[in-house]
Each structure stands twice: as C-alpha cells, then as structure tokens.
Protein backbone atom coordinates (compact mmCIF):
# COMPACT_ATOMS: atom_id res chain seq x y z
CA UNK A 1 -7.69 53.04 40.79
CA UNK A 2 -9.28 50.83 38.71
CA UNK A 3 -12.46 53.39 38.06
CA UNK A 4 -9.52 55.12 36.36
CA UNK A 5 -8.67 52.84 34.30
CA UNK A 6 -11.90 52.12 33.24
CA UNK A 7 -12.66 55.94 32.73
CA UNK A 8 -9.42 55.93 30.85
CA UNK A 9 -10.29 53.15 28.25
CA UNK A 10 -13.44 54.41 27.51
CA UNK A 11 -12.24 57.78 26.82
CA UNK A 12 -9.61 56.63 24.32
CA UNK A 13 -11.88 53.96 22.34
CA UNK A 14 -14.41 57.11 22.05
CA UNK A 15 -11.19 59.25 20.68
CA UNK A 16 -10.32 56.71 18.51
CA UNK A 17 -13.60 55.76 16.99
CA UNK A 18 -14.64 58.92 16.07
CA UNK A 19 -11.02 59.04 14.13
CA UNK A 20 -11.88 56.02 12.26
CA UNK A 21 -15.24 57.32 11.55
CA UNK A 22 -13.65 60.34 10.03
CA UNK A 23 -11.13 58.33 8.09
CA UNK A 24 -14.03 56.56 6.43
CA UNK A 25 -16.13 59.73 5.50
CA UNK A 26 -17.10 60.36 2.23
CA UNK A 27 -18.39 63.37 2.93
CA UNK A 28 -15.97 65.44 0.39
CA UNK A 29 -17.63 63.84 -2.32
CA UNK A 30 -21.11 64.56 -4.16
CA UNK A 31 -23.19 61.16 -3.36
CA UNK A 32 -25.54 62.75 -5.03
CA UNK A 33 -24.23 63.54 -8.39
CA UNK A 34 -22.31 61.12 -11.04
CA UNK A 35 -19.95 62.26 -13.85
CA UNK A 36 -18.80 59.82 -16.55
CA UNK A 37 -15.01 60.27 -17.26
CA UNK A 38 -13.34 59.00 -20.22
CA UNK A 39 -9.46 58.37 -20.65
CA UNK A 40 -6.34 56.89 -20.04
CA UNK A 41 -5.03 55.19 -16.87
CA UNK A 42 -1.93 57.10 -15.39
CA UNK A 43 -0.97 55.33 -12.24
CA UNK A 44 -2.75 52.45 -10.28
CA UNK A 45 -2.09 52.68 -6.73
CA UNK A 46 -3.29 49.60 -5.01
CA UNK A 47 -2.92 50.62 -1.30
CA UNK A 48 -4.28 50.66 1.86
CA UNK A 49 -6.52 52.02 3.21
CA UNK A 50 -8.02 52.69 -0.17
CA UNK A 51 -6.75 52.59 -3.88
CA UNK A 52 -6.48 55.36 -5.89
CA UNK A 53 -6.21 55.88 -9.60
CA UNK A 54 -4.82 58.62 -11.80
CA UNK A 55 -6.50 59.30 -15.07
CA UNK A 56 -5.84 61.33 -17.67
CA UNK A 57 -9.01 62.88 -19.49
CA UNK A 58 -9.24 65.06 -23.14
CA UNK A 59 -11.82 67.60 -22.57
CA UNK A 60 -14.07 67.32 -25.62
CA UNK A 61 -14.40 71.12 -26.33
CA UNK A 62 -10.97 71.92 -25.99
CA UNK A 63 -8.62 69.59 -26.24
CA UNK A 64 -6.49 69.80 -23.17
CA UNK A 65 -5.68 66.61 -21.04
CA UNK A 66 -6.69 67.25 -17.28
CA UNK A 67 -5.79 64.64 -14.69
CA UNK A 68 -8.06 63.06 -12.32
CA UNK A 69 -7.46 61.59 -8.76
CA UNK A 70 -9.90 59.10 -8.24
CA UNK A 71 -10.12 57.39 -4.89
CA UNK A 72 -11.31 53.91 -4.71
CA UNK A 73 -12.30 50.95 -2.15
CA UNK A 74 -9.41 48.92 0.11
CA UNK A 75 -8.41 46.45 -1.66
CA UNK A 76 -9.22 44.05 0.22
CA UNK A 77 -12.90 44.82 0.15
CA UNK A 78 -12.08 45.47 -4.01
CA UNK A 79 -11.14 41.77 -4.02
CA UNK A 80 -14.21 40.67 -2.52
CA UNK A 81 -15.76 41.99 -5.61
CA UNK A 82 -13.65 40.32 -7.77
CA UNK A 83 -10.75 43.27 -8.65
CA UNK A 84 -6.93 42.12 -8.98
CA UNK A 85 -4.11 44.19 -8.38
CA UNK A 86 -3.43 44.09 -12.41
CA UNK A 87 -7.43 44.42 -13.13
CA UNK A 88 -6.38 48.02 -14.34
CA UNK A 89 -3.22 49.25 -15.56
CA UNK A 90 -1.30 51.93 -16.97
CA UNK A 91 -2.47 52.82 -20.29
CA UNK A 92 -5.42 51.25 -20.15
CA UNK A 93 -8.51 53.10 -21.79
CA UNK A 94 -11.19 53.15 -19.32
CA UNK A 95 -14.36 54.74 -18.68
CA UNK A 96 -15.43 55.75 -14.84
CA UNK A 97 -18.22 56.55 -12.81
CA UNK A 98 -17.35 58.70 -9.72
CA UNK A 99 -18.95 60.44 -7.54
CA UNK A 100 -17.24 63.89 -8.12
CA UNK A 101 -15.87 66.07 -5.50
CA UNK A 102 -18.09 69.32 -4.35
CA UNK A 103 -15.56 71.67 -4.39
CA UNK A 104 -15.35 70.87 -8.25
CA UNK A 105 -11.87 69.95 -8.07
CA UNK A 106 -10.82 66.76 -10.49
CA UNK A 107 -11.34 64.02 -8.46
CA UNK A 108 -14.14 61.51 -7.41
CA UNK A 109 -15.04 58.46 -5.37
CA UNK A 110 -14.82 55.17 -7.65
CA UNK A 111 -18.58 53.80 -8.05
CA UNK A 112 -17.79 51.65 -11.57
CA UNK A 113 -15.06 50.99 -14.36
CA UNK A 114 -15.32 49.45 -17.28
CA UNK A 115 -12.32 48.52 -19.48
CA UNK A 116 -13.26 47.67 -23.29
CA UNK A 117 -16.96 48.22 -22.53
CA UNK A 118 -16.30 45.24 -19.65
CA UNK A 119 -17.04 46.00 -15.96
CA UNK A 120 -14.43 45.62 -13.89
CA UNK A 121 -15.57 43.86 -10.78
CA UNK A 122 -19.19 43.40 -9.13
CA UNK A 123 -19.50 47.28 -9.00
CA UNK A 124 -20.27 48.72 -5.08
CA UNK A 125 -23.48 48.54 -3.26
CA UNK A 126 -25.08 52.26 -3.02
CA UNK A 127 -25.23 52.43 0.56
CA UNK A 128 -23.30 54.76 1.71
C-alpha cells in the first residue's frame, strides 16, 4: 500500500510540473527578434500570473491605430525591479521593447518601457 502511494505522488508532481513548465513558456514569442512600438497605453492589467498591457499604436505609413497585447512579468517579480501598480497608466505615451510573437500577430513579451524617455524599472535579465 504504501508503494502506491509513493508511485502515486510521484506521478502527480511529474503531471504537475510539466504544467507549470508549460505555463511559464515563452516559446510563442520571437526571443530572437525585438520590435520597438510606439503609442498610447490602453489598459494596465496588473495580475497574476503575469501583467499585461494594451497599447494602442499609429502605423507610420498609414495612419491606422492597431492595438497591441503585450504580456509582461508577475508582478511580484515586476516589483522586485522596482515597477508599481501605477508605474504605467492609461494614456500614458510610452515606448516598448517586446519580443514579438512568431505568428506575426500584435502582441509581444515585455523586455523594456520607457515613459518620457525614462525607463520604467531595472529592465529584465536576458536569460530566458
């Protein structure tokens, strides 16, 4: 019986990391490539697991206003590097570095903002 239960426990942490694992993949996202996006903050959603931001950007050649989904870090690990909750808000002109999404949709992983010409928080280590 209890070489069941062992069996047993070590069968659901190994389900259960490998969904963490997954949670945490960036894997959607180009690591490779970064795109510069200027505009206008939409919507600041300071969440967990991870923040994400809505932009609104004015494509230079023709004029229209696209928005972007940007996801970010937790914000707990955002805090860490010195981000508040209000460190960007609605309205707020921005320009962001992302790592952009390789199915060329608009949206990115968050690698810096700056507000003003300012960066906002120490900006991520490149590790991943």
């Amino acid at each position: 019986m209890k070489t069941k239960v062992v069996v047993a426990a070590v069968v659901l942490c190994a389900v259960f990391a490998g969904a963490v694992r997954a949670h945490h993949s960036f894997a959607t996202f180009d690591q490779t490539q970064e795109r510069t996006l200027v505009g206008t903050i939409k919507e600041v959603q300071w969440t967990n697991p991870h923040i994400w931001v809505q932009m609104l950007v004015k494509d230079p050649a023709s004029g229209a206003v696209a928005e972007w989904s940007i996801e970010g870090g937790s914000p707990n690990g955002l805090g860490r590097q010195g981000w508040k909750r209000s460190s960007m808000n609605v309205g707020d002109h921005v320009e962001m570095i992302i790592h952009p999404l390789k199915d060329g949709s608009k949206g990115g992983s968050l690698v810096r903002v700056s507000i003003n010409g300012k960066v906002v928080g120490t900006p991520r280590a490149e590790s991943q």
